[in-house]
C-alpha atoms as a PDB file:
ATOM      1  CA  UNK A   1     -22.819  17.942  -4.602  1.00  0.00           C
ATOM      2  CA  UNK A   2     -19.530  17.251  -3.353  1.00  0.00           C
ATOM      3  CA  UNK A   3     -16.034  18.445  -5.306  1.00  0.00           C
ATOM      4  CA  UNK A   4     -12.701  17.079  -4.792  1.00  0.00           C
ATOM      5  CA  UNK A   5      -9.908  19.494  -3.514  1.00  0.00           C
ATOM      6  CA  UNK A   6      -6.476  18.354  -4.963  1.00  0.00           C
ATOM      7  CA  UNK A   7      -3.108  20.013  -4.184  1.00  0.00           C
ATOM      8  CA  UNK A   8      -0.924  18.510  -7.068  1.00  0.00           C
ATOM      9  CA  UNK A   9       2.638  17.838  -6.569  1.00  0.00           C
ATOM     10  CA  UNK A  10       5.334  16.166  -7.798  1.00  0.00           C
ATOM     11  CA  UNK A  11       5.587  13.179  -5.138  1.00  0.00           C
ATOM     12  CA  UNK A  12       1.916  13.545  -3.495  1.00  0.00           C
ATOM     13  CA  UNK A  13      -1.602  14.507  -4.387  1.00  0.00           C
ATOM     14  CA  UNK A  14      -2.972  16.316  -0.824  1.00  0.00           C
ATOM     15  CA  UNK A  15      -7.019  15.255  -0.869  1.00  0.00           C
ATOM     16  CA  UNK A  16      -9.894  17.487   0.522  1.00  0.00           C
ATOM     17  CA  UNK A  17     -13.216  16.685  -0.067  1.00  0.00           C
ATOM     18  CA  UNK A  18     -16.356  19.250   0.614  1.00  0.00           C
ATOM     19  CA  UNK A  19     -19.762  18.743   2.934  1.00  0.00           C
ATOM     20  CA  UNK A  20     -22.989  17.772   1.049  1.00  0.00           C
ATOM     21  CA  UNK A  21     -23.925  21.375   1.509  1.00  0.00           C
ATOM     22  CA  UNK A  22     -20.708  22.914   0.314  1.00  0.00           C
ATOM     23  CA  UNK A  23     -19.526  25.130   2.998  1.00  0.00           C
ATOM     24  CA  UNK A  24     -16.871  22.907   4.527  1.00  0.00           C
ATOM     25  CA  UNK A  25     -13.674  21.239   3.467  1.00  0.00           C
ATOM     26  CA  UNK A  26     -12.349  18.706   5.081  1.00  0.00           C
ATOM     27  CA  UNK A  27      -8.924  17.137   4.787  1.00  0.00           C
ATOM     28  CA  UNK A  28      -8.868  13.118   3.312  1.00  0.00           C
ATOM     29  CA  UNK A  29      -5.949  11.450   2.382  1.00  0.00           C
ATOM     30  CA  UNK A  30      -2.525  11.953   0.860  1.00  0.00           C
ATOM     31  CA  UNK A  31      -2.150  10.362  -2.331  1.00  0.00           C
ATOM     32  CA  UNK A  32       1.837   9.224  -2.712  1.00  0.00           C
ATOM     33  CA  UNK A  33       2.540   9.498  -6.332  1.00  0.00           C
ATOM     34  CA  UNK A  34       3.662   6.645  -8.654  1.00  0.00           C
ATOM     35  CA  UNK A  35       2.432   6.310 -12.084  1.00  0.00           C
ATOM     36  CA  UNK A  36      -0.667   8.456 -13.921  1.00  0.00           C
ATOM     37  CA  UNK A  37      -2.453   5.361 -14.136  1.00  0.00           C
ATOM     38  CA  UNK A  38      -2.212   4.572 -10.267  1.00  0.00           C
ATOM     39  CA  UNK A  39      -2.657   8.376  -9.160  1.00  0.00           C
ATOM     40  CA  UNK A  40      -5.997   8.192 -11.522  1.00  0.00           C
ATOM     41  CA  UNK A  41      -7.216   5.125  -9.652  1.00  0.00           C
ATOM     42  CA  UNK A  42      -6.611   6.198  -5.921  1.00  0.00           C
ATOM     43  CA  UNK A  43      -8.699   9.257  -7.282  1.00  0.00           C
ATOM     44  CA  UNK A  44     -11.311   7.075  -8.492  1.00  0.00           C
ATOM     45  CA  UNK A  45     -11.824   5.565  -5.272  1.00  0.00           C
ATOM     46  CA  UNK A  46     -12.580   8.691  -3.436  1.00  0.00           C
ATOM     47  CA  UNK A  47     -14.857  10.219  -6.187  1.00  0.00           C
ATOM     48  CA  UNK A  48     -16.687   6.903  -6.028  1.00  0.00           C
ATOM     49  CA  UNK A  49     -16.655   7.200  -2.122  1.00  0.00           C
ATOM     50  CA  UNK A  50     -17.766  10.777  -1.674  1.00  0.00           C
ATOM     51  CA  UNK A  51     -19.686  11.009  -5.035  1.00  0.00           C
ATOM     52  CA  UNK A  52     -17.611  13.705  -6.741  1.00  0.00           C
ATOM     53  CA  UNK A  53     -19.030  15.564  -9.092  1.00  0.00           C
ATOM     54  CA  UNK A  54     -16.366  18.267  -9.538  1.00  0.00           C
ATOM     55  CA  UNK A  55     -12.246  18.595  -8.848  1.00  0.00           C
ATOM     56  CA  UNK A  56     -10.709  21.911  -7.685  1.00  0.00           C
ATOM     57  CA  UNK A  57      -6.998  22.171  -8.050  1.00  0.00           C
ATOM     58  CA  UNK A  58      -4.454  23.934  -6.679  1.00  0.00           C
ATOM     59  CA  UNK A  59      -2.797  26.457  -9.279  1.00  0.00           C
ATOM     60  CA  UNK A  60       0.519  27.343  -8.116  1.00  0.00           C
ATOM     61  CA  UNK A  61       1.165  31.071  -8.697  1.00  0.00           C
ATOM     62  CA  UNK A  62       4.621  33.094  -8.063  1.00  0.00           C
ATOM     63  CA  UNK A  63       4.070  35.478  -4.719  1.00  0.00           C
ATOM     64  CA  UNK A  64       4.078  38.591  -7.507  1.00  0.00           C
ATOM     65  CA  UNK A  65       0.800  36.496  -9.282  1.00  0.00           C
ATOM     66  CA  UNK A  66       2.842  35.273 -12.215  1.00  0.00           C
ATOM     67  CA  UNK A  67       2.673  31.379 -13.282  1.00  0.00           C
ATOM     68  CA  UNK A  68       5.566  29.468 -13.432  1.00  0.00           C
ATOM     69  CA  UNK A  69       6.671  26.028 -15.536  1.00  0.00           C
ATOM     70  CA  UNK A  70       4.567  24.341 -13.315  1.00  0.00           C
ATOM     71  CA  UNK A  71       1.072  25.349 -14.098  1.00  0.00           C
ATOM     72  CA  UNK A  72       1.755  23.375 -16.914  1.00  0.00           C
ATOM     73  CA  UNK A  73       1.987  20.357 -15.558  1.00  0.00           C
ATOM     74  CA  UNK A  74      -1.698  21.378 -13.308  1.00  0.00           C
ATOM     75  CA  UNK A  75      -2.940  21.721 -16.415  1.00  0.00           C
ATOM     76  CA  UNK A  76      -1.849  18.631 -18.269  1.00  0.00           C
ATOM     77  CA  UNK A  77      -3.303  16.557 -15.085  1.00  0.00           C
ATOM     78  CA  UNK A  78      -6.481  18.418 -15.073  1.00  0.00           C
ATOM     79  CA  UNK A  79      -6.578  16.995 -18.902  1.00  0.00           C
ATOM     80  CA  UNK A  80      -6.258  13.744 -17.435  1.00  0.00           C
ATOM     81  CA  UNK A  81      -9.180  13.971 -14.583  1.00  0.00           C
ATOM     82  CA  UNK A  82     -11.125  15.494 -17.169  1.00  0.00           C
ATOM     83  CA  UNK A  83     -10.636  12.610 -19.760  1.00  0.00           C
ATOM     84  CA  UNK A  84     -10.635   9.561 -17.373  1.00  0.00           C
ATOM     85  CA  UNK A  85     -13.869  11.337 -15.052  1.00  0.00           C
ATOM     86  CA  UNK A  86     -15.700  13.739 -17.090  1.00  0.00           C
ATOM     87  CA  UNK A  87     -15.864  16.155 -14.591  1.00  0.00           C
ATOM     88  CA  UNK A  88     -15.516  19.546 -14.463  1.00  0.00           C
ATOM     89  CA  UNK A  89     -12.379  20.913 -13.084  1.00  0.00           C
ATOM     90  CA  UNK A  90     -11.375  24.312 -11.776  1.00  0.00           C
ATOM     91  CA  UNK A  91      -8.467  26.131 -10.056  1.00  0.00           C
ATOM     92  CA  UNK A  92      -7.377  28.102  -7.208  1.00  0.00           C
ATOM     93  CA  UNK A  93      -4.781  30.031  -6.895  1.00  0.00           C
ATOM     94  CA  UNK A  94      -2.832  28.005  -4.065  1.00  0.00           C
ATOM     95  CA  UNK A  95       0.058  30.745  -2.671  1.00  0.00           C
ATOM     96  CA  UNK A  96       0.494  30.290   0.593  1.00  0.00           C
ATOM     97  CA  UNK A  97      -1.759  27.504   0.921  1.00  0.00           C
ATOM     98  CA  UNK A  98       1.183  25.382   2.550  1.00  0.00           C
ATOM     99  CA  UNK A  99       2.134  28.221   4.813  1.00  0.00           C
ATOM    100  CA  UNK A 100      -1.738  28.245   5.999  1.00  0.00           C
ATOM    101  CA  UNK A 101      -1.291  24.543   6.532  1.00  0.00           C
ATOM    102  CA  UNK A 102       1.616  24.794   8.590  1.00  0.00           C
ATOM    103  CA  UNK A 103       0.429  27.621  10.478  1.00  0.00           C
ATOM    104  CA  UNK A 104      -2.177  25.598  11.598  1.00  0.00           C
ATOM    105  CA  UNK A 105      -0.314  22.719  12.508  1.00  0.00           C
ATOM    106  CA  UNK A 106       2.325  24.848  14.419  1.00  0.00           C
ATOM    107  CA  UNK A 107      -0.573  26.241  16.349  1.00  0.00           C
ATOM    108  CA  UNK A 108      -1.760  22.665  17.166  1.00  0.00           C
ATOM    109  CA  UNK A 109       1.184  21.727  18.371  1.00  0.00           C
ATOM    110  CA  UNK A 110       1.841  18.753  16.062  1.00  0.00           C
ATOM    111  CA  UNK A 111       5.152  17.727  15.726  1.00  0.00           C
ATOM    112  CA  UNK A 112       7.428  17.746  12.733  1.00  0.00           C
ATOM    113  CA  UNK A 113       7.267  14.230  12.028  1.00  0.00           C
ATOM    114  CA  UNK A 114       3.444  14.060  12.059  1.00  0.00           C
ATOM    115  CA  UNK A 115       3.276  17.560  10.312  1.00  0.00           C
ATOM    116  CA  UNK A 116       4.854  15.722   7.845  1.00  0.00           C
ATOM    117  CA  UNK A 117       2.789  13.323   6.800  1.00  0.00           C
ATOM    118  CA  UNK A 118      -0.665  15.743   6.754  1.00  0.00           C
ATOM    119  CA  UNK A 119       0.774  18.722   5.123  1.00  0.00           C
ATOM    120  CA  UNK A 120      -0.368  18.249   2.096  1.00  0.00           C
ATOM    121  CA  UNK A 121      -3.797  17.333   2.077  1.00  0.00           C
ATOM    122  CA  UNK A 122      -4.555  20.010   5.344  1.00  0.00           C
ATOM    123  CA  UNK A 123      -3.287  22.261   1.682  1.00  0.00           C
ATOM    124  CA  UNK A 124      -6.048  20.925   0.300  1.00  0.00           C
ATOM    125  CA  UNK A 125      -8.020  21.653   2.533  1.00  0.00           C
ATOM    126  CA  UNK A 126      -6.814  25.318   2.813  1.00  0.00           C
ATOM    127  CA  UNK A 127      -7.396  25.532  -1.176  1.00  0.00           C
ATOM    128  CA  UNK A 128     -10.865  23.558  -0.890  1.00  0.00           C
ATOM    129  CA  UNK A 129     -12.271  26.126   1.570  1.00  0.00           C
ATOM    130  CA  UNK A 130     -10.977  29.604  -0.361  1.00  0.00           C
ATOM    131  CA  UNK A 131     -13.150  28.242  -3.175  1.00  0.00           C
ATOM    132  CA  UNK A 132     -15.734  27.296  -1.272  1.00  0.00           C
ATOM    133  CA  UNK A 133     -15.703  30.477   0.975  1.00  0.00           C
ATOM    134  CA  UNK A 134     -15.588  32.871  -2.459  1.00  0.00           C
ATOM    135  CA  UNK A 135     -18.427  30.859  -4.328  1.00  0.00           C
ATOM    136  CA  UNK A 136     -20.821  31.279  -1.523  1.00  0.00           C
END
């Protein structure tokens, strides 16, 4: 069993993906965003790839816990994965997922530019393993 980690946004989808054994998450790809229809099929090609058979998504919370206008759209797209996949989807909170991820890169030393352009799925990858860390 493997399950998709996806931190949603407005211009890119960050990608994690999970071990066979489900302890690990490791960072994939960054989706850039352009239509549904597109964002559906990059995702199909990595559920095909890794043999999905679950999503986790990124729920963005306020810091005091509250949701904001744009759970809504989470929600809408988790309609969509369910429709066009038929698999199960759940969420995570994400707060400070993106601070985690930047930590991390700050601490690796990457530079700005490069921190860039793997911010977003090492998010994923930060949401990915809270899931995975709480359901074991």
């Amino acid at each position: 069993m493997r399950i998709l980690g996806l931190d949603v946004g407005e211009k890119t989808i960050g990608v994690a993906v999970s071990d066979l054994m489900g302890w690990t998450a490791q960072p994939v790809q960054v989706v850039r965003r352009k239509s549904l229809t597109e964002d559906l099929a990059a995702l199909r090609l990595l559920v095909e790839e890794y043999a999905v058979d679950r999503f986790v998504l990124g729920l963005p919370r306020r810091t005091d816990g509250s949701y904001g206008p744009e759970v809504e759209k989470i929600y809408l797209f988790a309609a969509e994965l369910e429709r066009e996949f038929g698999l199960p989807v759940e969420y995570w909170d994400e707060r400070f997922s993106t601070v985690a991820a930047q930590r991390i890169l700050l601490e690796g030393d990457v530079s700005r530019a490069k921190r860039r352009k793997v911010i977003d799925k090492l998010a994923a990858a930060v949401i990915l393993q809270a899931y995975l860390d709480r359901k074991r």
